[in-house]
N, C-alpha and C. Protein backbone atom coordinates (compact mmCIF):
# COMPACT_ATOMS: atom_id res chain seq x y z
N UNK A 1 64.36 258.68 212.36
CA UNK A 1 63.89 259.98 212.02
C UNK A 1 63.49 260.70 213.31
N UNK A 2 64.04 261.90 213.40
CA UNK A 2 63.37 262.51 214.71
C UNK A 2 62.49 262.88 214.61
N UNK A 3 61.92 262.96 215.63
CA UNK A 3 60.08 263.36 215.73
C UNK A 3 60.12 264.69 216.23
N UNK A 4 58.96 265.24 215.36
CA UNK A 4 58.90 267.13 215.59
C UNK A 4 57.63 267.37 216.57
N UNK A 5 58.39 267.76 217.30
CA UNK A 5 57.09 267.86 218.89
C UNK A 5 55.92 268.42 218.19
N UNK A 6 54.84 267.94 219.29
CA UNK A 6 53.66 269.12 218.97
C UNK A 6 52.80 269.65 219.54
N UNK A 7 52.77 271.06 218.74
CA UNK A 7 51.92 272.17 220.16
C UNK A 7 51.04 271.49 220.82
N UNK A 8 50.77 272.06 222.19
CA UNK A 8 49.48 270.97 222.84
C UNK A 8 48.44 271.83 222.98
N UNK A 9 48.41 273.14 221.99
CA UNK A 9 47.11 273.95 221.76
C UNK A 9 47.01 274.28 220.15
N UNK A 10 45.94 274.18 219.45
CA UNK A 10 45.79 274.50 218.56
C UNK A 10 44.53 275.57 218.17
N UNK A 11 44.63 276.20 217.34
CA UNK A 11 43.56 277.42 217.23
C UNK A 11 43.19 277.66 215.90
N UNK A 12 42.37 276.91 215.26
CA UNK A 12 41.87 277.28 213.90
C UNK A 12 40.33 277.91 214.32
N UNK A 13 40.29 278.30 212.51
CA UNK A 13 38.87 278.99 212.34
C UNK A 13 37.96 277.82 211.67
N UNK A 14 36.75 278.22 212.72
CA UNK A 14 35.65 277.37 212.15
C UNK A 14 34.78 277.86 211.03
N UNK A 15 33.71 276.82 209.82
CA UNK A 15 32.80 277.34 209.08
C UNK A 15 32.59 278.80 209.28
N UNK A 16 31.98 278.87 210.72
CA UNK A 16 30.98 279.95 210.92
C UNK A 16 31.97 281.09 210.83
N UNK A 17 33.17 280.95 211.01
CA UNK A 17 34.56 282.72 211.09
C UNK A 17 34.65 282.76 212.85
N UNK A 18 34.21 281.29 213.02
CA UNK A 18 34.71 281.69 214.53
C UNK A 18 35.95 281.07 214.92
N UNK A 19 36.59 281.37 215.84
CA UNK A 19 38.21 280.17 216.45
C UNK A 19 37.50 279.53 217.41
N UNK A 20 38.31 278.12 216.83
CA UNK A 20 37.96 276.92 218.22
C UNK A 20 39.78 276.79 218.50
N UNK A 21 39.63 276.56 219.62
CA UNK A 21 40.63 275.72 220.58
C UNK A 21 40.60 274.06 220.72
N UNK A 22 41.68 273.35 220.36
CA UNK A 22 41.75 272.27 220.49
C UNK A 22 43.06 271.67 221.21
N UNK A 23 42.52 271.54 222.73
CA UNK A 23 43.72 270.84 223.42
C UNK A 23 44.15 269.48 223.08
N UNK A 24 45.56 269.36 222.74
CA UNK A 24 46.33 267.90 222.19
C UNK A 24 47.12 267.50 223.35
N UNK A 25 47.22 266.31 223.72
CA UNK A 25 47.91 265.68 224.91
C UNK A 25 48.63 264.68 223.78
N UNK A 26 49.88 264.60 223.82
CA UNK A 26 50.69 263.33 223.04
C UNK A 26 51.38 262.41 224.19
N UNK A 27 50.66 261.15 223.66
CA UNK A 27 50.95 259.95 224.78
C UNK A 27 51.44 259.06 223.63
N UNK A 28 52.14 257.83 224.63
CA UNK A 28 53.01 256.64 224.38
C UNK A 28 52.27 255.36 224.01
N UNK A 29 52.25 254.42 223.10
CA UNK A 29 51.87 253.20 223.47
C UNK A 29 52.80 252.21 224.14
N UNK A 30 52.92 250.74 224.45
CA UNK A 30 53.85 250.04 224.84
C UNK A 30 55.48 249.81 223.88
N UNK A 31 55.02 250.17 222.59
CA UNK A 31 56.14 250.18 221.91
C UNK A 31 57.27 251.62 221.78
N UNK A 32 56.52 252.53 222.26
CA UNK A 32 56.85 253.98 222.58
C UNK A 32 56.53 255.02 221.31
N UNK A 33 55.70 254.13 220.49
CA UNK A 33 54.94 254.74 219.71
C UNK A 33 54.10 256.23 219.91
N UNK A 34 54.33 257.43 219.25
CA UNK A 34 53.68 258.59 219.76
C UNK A 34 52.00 258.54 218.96
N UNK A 35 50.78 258.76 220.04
CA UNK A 35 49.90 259.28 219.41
C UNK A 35 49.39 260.23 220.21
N UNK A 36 48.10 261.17 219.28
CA UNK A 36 48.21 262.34 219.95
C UNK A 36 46.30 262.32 220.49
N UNK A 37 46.16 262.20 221.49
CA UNK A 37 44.69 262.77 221.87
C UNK A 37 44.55 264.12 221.69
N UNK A 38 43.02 264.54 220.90
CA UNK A 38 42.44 265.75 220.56
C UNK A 38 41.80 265.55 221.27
N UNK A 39 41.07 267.03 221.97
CA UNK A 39 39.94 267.14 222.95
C UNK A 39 39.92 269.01 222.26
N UNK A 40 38.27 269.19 221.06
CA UNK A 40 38.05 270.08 221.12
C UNK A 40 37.06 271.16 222.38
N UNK A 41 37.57 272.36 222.39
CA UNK A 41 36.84 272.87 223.46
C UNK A 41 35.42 273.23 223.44
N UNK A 42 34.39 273.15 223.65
CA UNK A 42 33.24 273.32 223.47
C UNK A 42 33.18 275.14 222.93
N UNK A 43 33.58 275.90 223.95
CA UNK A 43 33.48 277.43 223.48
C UNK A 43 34.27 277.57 222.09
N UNK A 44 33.32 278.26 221.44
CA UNK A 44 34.13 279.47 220.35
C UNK A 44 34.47 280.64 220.68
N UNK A 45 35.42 281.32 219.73
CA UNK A 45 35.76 282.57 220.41
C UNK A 45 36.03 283.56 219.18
N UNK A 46 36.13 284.90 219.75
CA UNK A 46 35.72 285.95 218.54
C UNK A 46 37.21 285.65 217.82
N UNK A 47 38.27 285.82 218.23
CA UNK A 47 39.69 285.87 217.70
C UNK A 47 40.75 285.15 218.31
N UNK A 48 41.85 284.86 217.79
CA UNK A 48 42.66 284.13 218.67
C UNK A 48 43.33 284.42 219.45
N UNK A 49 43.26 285.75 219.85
CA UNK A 49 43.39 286.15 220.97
C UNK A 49 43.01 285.98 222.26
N UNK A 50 41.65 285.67 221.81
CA UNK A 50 40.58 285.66 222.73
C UNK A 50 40.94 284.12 223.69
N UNK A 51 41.16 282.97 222.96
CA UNK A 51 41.36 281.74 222.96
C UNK A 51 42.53 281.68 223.52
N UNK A 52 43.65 282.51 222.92
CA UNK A 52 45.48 282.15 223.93
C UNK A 52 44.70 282.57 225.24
N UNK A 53 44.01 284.02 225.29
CA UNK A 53 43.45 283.87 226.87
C UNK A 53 43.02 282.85 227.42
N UNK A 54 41.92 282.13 227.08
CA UNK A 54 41.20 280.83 227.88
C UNK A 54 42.08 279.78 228.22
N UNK A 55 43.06 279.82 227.00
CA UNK A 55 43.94 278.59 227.53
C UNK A 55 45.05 278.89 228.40
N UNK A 56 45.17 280.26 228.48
CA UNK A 56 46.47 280.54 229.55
C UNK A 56 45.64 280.30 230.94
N UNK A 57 44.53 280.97 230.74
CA UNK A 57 43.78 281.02 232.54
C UNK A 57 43.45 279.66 232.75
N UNK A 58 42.84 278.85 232.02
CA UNK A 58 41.71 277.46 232.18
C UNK A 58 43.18 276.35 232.32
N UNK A 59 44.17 276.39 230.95
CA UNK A 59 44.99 275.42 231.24
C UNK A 59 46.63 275.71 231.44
N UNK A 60 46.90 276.59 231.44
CA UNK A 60 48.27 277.47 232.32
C UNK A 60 49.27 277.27 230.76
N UNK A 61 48.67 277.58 229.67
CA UNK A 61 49.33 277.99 228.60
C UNK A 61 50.41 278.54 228.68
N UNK A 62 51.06 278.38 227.88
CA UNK A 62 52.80 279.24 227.82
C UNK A 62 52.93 279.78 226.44
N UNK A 63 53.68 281.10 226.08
CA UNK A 63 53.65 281.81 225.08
C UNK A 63 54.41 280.07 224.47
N UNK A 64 54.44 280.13 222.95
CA UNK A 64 55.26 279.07 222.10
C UNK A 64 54.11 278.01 222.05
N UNK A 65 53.17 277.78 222.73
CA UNK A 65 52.77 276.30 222.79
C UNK A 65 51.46 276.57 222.35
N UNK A 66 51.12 277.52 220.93
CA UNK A 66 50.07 277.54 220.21
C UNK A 66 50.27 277.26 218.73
N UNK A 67 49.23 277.13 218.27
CA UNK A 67 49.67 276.46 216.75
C UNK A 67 48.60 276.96 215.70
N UNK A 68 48.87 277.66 214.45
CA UNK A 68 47.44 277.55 213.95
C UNK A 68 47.28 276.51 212.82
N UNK A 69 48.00 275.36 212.82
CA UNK A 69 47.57 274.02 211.59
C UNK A 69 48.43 273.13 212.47
């Protein structure tokens, strides 16, 4: 079965109506097994706009490589 890549930014809305950012790194085990490290970002942000910004400046984001689920 082929495996369907995945964004390595994600941008949902939190409880409060705010967006969090959650950077995903997908790594290998020895069998070449894919799993994916989450690392949410501490800041919230008003819109997701706001957030494609932080991650283009903070982690050199590229249009395509956002996700919202």
């Amino acid at each position: 079965m082929p495996e369907t890549p995945t964004k390595p930014f994600l941008i949902a809305k939190d409880e409060d109506g705010r967006f969090r950012l959650t950077v995903r790194e997908t790594r290998r085990n020895s069998q070449g097994y894919p799993w994916i490290v989450r690392t949410l970002v501490e800041q919230s942000f008003a819109s997701p706009a706001a957030a494609r910004a932080f991650a283009t400046a903070e982690y050199g984001a590229k249009t395509g490589e956002f996700a919202s689920r």
